[in-house]
C-alpha atoms as a PDB file:
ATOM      1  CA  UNK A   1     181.616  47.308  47.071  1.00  0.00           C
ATOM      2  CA  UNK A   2     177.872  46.717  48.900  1.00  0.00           C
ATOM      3  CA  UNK A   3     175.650  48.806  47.120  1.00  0.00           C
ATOM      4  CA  UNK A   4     172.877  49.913  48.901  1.00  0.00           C
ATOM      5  CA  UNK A   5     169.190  48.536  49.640  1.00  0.00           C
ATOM      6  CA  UNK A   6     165.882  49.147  50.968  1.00  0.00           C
ATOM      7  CA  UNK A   7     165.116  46.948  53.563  1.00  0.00           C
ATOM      8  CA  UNK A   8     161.817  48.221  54.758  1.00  0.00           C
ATOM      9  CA  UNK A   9     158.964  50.111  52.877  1.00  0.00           C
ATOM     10  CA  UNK A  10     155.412  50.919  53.341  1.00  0.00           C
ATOM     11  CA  UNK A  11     152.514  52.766  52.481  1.00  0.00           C
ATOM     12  CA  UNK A  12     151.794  55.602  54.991  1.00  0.00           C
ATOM     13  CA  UNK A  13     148.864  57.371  53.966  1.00  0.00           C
ATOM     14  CA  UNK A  14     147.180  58.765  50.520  1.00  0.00           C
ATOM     15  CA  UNK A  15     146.274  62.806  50.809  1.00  0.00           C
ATOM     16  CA  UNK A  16     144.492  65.348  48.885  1.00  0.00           C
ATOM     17  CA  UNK A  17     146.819  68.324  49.600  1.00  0.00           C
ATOM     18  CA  UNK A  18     149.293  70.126  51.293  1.00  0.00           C
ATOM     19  CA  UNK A  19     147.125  71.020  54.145  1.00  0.00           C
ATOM     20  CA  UNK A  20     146.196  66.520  54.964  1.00  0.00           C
ATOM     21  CA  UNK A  21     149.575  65.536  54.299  1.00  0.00           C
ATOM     22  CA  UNK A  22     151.867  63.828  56.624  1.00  0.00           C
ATOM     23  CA  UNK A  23     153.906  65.687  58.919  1.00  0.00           C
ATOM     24  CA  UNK A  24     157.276  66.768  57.433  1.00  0.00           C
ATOM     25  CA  UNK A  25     159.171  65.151  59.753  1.00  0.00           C
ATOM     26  CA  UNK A  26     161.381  63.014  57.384  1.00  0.00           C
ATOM     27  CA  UNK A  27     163.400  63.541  54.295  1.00  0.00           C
ATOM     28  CA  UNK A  28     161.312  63.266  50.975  1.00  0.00           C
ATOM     29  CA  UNK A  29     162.029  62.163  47.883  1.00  0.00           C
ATOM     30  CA  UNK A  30     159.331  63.163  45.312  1.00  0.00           C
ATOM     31  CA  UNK A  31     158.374  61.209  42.393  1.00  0.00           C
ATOM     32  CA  UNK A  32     156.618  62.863  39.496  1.00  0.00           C
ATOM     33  CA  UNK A  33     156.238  62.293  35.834  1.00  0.00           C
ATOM     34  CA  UNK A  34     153.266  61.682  33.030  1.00  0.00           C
ATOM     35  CA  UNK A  35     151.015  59.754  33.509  1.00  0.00           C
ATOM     36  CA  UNK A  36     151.879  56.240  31.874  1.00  0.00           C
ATOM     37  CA  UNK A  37     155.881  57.088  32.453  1.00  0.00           C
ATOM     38  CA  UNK A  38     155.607  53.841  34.694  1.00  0.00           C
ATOM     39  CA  UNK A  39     155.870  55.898  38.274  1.00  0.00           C
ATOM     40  CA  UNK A  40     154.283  52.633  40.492  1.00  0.00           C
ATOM     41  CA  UNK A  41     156.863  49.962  38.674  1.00  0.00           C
ATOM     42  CA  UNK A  42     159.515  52.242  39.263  1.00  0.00           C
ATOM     43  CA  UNK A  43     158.618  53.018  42.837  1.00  0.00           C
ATOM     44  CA  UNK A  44     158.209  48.666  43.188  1.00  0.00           C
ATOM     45  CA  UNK A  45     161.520  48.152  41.585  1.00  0.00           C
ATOM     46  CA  UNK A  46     163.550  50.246  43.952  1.00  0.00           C
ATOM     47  CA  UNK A  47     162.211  48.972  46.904  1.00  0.00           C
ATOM     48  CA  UNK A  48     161.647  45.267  45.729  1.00  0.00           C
ATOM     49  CA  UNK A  49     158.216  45.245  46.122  1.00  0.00           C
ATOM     50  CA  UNK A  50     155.876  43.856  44.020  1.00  0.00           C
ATOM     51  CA  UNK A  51     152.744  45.773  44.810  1.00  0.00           C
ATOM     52  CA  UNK A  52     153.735  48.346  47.304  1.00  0.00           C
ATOM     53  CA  UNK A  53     152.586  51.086  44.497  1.00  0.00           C
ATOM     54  CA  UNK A  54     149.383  50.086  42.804  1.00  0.00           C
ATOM     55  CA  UNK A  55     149.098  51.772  39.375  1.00  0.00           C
ATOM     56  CA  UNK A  56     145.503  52.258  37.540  1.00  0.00           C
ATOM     57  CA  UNK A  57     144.503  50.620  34.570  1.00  0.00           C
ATOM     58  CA  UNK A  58     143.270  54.325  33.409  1.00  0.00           C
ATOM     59  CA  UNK A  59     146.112  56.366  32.951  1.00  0.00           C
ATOM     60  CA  UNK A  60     145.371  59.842  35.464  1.00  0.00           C
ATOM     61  CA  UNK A  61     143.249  58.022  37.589  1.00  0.00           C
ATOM     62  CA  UNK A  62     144.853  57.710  40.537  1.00  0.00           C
ATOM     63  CA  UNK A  63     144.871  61.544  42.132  1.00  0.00           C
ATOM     64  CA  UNK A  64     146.289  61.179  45.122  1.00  0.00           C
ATOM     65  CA  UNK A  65     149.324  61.881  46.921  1.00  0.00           C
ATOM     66  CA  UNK A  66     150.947  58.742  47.903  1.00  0.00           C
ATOM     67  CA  UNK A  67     153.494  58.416  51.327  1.00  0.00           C
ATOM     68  CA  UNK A  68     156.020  55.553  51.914  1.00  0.00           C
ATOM     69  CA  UNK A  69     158.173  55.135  54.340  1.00  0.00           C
ATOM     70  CA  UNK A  70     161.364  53.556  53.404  1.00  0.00           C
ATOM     71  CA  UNK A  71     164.931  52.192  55.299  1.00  0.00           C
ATOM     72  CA  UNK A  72     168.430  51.964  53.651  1.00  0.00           C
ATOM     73  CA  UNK A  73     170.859  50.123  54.620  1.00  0.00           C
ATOM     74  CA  UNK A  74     174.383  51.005  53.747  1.00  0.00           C
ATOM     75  CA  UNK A  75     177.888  49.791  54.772  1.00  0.00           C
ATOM     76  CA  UNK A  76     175.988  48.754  58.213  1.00  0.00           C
ATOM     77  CA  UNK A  77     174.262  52.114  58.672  1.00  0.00           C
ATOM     78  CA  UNK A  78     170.243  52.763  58.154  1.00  0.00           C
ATOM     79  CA  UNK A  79     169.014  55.922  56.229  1.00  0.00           C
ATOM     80  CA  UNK A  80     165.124  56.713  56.567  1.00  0.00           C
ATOM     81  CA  UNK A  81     163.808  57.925  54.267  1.00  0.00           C
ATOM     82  CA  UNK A  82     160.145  59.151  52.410  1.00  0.00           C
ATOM     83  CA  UNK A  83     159.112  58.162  49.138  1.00  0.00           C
ATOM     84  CA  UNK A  84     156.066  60.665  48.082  1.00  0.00           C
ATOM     85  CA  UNK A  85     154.440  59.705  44.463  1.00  0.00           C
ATOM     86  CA  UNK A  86     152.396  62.629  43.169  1.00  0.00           C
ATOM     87  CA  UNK A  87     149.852  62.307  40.568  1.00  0.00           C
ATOM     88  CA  UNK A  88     150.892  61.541  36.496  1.00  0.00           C
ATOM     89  CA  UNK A  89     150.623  64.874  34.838  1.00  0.00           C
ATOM     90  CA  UNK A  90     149.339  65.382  31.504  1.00  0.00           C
ATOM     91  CA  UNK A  91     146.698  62.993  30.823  1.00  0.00           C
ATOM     92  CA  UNK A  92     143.479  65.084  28.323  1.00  0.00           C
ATOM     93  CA  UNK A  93     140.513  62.834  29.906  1.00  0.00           C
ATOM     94  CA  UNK A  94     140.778  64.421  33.626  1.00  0.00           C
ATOM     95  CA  UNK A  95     137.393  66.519  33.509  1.00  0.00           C
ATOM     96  CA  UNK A  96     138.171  70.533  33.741  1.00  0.00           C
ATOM     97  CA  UNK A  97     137.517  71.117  37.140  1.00  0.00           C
ATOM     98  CA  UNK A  98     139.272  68.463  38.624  1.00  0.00           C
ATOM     99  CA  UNK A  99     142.391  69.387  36.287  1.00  0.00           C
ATOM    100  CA  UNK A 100     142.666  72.524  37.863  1.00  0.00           C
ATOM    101  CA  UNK A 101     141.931  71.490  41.492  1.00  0.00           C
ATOM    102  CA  UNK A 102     143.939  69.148  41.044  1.00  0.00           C
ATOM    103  CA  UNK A 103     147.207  70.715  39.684  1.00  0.00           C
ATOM    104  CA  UNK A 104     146.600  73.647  42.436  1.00  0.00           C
ATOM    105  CA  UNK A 105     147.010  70.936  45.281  1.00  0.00           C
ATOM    106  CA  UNK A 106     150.089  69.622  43.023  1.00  0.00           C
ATOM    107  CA  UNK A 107     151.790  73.336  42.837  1.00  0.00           C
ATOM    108  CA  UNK A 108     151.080  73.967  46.651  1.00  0.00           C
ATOM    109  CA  UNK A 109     152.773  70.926  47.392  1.00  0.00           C
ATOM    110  CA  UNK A 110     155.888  71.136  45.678  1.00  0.00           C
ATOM    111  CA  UNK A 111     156.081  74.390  46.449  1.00  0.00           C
ATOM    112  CA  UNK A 112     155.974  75.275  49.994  1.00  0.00           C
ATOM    113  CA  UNK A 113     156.588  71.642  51.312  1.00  0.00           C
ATOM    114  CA  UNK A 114     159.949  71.954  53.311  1.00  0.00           C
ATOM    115  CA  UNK A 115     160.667  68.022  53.855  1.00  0.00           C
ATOM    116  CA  UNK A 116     161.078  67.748  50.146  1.00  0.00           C
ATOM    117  CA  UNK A 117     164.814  67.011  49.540  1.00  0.00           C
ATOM    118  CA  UNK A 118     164.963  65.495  46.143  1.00  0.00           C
ATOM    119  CA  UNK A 119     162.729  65.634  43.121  1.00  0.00           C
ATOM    120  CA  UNK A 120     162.892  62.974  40.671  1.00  0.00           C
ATOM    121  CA  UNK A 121     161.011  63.805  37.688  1.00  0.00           C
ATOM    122  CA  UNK A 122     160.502  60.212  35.615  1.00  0.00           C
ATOM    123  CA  UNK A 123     161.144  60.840  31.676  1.00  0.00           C
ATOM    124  CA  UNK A 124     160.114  57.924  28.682  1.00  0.00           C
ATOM    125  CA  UNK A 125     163.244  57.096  27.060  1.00  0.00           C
ATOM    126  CA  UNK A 126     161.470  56.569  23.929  1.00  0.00           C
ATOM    127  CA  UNK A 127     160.000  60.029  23.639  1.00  0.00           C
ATOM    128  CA  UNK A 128     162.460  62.988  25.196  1.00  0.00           C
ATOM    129  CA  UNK A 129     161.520  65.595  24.406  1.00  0.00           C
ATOM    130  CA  UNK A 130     157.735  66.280  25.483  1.00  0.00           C
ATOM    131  CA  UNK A 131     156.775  69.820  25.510  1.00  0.00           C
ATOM    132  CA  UNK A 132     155.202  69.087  28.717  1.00  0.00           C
ATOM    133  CA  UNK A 133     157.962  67.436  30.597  1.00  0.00           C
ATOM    134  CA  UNK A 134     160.312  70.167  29.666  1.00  0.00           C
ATOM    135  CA  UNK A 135     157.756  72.503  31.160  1.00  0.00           C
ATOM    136  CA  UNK A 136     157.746  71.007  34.387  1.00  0.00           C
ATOM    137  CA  UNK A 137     161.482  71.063  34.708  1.00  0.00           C
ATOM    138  CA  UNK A 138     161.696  75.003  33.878  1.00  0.00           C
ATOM    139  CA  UNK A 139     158.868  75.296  36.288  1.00  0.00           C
ATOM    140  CA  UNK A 140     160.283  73.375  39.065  1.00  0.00           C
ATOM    141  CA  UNK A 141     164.029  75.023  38.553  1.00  0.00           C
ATOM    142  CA  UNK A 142     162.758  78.499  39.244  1.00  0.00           C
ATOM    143  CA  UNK A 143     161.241  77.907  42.442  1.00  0.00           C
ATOM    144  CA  UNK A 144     164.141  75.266  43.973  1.00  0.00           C
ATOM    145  CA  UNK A 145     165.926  75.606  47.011  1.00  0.00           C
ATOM    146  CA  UNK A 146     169.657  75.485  48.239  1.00  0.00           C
ATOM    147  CA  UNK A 147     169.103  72.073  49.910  1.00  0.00           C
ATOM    148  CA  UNK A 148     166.984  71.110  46.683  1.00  0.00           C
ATOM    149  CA  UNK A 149     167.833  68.498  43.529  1.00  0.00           C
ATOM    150  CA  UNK A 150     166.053  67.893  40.235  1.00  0.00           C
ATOM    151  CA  UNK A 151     167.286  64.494  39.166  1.00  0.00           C
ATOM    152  CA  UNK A 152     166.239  63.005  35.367  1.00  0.00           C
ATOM    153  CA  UNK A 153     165.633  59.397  35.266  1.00  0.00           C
ATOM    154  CA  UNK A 154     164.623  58.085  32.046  1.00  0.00           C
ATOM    155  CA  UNK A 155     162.489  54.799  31.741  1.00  0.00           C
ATOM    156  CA  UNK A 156     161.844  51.975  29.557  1.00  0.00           C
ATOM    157  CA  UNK A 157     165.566  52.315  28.567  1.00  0.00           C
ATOM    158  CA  UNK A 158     165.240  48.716  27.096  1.00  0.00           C
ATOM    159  CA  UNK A 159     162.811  49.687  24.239  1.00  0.00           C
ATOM    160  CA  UNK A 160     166.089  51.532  22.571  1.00  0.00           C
ATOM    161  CA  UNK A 161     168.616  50.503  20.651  1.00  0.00           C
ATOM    162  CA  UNK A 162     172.240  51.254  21.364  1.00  0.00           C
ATOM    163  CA  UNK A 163     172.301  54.038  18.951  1.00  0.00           C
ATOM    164  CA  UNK A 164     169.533  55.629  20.410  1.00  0.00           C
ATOM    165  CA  UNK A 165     170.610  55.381  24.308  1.00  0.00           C
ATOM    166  CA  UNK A 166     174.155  56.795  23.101  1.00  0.00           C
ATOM    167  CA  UNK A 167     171.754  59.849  21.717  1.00  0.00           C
ATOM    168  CA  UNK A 168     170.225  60.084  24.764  1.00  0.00           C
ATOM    169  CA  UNK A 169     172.980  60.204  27.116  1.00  0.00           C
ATOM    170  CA  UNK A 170     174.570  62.840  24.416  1.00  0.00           C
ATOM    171  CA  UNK A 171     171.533  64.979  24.741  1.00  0.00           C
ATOM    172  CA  UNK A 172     171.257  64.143  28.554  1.00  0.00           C
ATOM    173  CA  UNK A 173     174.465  63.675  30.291  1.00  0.00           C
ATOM    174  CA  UNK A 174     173.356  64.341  33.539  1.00  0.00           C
ATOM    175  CA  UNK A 175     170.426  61.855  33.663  1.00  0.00           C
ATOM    176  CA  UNK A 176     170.082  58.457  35.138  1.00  0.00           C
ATOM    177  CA  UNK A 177     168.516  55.787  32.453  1.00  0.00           C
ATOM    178  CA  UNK A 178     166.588  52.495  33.837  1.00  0.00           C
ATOM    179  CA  UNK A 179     164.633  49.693  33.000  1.00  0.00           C
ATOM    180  CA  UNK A 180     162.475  48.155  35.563  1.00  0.00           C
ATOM    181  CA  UNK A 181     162.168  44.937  33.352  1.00  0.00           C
ATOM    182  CA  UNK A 182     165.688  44.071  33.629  1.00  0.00           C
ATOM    183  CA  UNK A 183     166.540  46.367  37.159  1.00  0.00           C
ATOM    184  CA  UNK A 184     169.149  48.336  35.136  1.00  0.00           C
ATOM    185  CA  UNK A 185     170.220  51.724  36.789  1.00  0.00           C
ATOM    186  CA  UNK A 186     168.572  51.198  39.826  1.00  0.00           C
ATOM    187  CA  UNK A 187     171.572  51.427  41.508  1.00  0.00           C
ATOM    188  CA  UNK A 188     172.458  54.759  40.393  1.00  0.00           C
ATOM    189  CA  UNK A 189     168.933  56.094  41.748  1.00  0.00           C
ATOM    190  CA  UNK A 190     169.731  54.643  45.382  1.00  0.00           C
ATOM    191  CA  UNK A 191     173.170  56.459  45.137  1.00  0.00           C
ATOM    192  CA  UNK A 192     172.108  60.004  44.426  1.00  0.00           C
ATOM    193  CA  UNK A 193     169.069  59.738  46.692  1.00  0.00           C
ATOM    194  CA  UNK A 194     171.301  59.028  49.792  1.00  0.00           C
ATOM    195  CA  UNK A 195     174.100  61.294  48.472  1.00  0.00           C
ATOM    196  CA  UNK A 196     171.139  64.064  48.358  1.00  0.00           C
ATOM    197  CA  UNK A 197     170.146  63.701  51.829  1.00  0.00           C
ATOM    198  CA  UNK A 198     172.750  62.651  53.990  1.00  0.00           C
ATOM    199  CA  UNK A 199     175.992  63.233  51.973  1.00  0.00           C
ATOM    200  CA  UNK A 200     176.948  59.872  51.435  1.00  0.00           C
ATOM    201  CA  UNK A 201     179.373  59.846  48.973  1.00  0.00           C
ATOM    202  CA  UNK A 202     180.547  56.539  46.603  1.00  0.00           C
ATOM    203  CA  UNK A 203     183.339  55.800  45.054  1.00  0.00           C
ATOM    204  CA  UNK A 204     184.449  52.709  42.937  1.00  0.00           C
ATOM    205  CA  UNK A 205     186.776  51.272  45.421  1.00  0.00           C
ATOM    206  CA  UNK A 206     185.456  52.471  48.648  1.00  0.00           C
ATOM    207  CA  UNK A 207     183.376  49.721  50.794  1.00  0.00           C
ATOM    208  CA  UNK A 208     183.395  52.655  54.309  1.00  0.00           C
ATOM    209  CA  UNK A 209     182.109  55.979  52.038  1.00  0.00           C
ATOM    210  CA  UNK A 210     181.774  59.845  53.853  1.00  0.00           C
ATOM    211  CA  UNK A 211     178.570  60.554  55.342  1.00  0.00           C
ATOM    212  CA  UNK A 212     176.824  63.135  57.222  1.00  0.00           C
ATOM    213  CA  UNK A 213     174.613  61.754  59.994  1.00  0.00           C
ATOM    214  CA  UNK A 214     171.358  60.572  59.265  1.00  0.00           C
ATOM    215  CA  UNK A 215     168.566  63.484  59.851  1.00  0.00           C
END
C-alpha cells in the first residue's frame, strides 16, 4: 500500500496571538508539548525537511506561533493542510510577565480558533507521566469540540528498552510512539492527521481508501 507524504511545506508567518494570526482558512493541525519534547525535529521529520522548523538552543525561547503550509499526497489525491507549532510549555526561566502574557495568547488560541482540527500534544517517552503534561490534556479535553481530536505522540521512543515501550503502550494504548532518529511511527502520524480532517480511512490491504473531499 502507498503510504502517504508531504510533498510541499513552508513557513507562512510567525504571530503573537490570536488576533495577528493567519486567516483560518485551512485545516490546522496544532503541535504543542514542553519545551525540549523535540517539537521542530518532529515537525522536520514529517515533512522531510531539514530546517523547515528552527528550534532554539535555549529551551522556551522561541515564543511564537509558527504557520506552515503543507500538501499530501495520497493514492493520487492532494490534502492541504496547516501545520501550527505553538510555544514549549513549561520551561521555569521565562521571566513572570512574559509567562503569563504569554500563556494568555496560548489559551486564546486554542481556544476560540475554529480552523483547529487536530491537536497533537508531543509527550517524552522517557518521562510519562509529567504533572504538567497531564494538565494540559485535562485542560484541553474540557473545552474540545465535536469536529476536535487530542492525539498522544510520544518521542524519543528509541531511548527505551523493549520492556519499557511494552509499559508504555500498556499504560497508553491509544498513543502513537516515534523516533525522529530512526523515522519510526511517522507513518502512523500522517494517517490519523488525514483521517482527522478529511475522513480518509486505511486499511492494510487497501491501495484506493474512503475519503471525504478535501475542505
Amino acid at each position: 500500500m502507498n503510504s502517504p507524504q508531504i510533498i510541499e511545506a513552508n513557513f507562512i508567518k510567525s504571530a503573537q496571538s490570536l488576533k495577528d494570526s493567519l486567516p483560518e482558512s485551512m485545516s490546522e493541525v496544532v503541535f504543542l508539548g514542553r519545551s525540549n519534547v523535540g517539537k521542530s525535529s518532529t515537525l522536520n521529520t514529517l515533512t522531510n525537511r531539514k530546517n523547515l522548523a528552527k528550534s532554539s538552543a535555549t529551551p522556551g525561547k522561541t515564543q511564537l506561533i509558527n504557520f506552515f503550509e503543507t500538501q499530501y499526497l495520497y493514492s493520487e489525491v492532494r490534502y492541504p493542510v496547516r501545520f501550527v507549532d505553538l510555544p514549549g510549555f513549561g520551561y521555569a526561566k521565562v521571566s513572570k510577565t512574559l509567562k503569563e502574557a504569554w500563556q494568555g495568547n496560548l489559551v486564546d488560541f486554542i481556544k476560540e480558533r475554529i480552523s483547529i482540527r487536530l491537536f497533537i500534544h508531543l509527550r517524552d517517552a522517557r518521562h510519562p507521566d509529567t504533572v504538567i503534561d497531564d494538565a494540559v490534556k485535562s485542560y484541553i479535553k474540557e473545552f474540545m469540540r465535536p469536529d476536535q481530536k487530542y492525539l498522544t505522540v510520544f518521542t524519543k521512543i528509541d531511548k527505551l528498552n523493549q520492556k519499557e515501550r511494552s509499559g508504555l503502550k500498556k499504560a497508553f494504548p491509544d498513543a502513537i510512539t516515534i523516533s525522529n532518529l530512526n523515522k519510526k511511527g511517522q507513518e502512523k502520524v500522517h494517517q490519523e492527521i488525514l483521517n482527522t480532517i478529511f475522513g480518509v480511512e486505511f486499511g492494510e490491504q487497501n491501495d484506493n481508501p474512503k475519503q471525504s473531499n478535501p475542505l
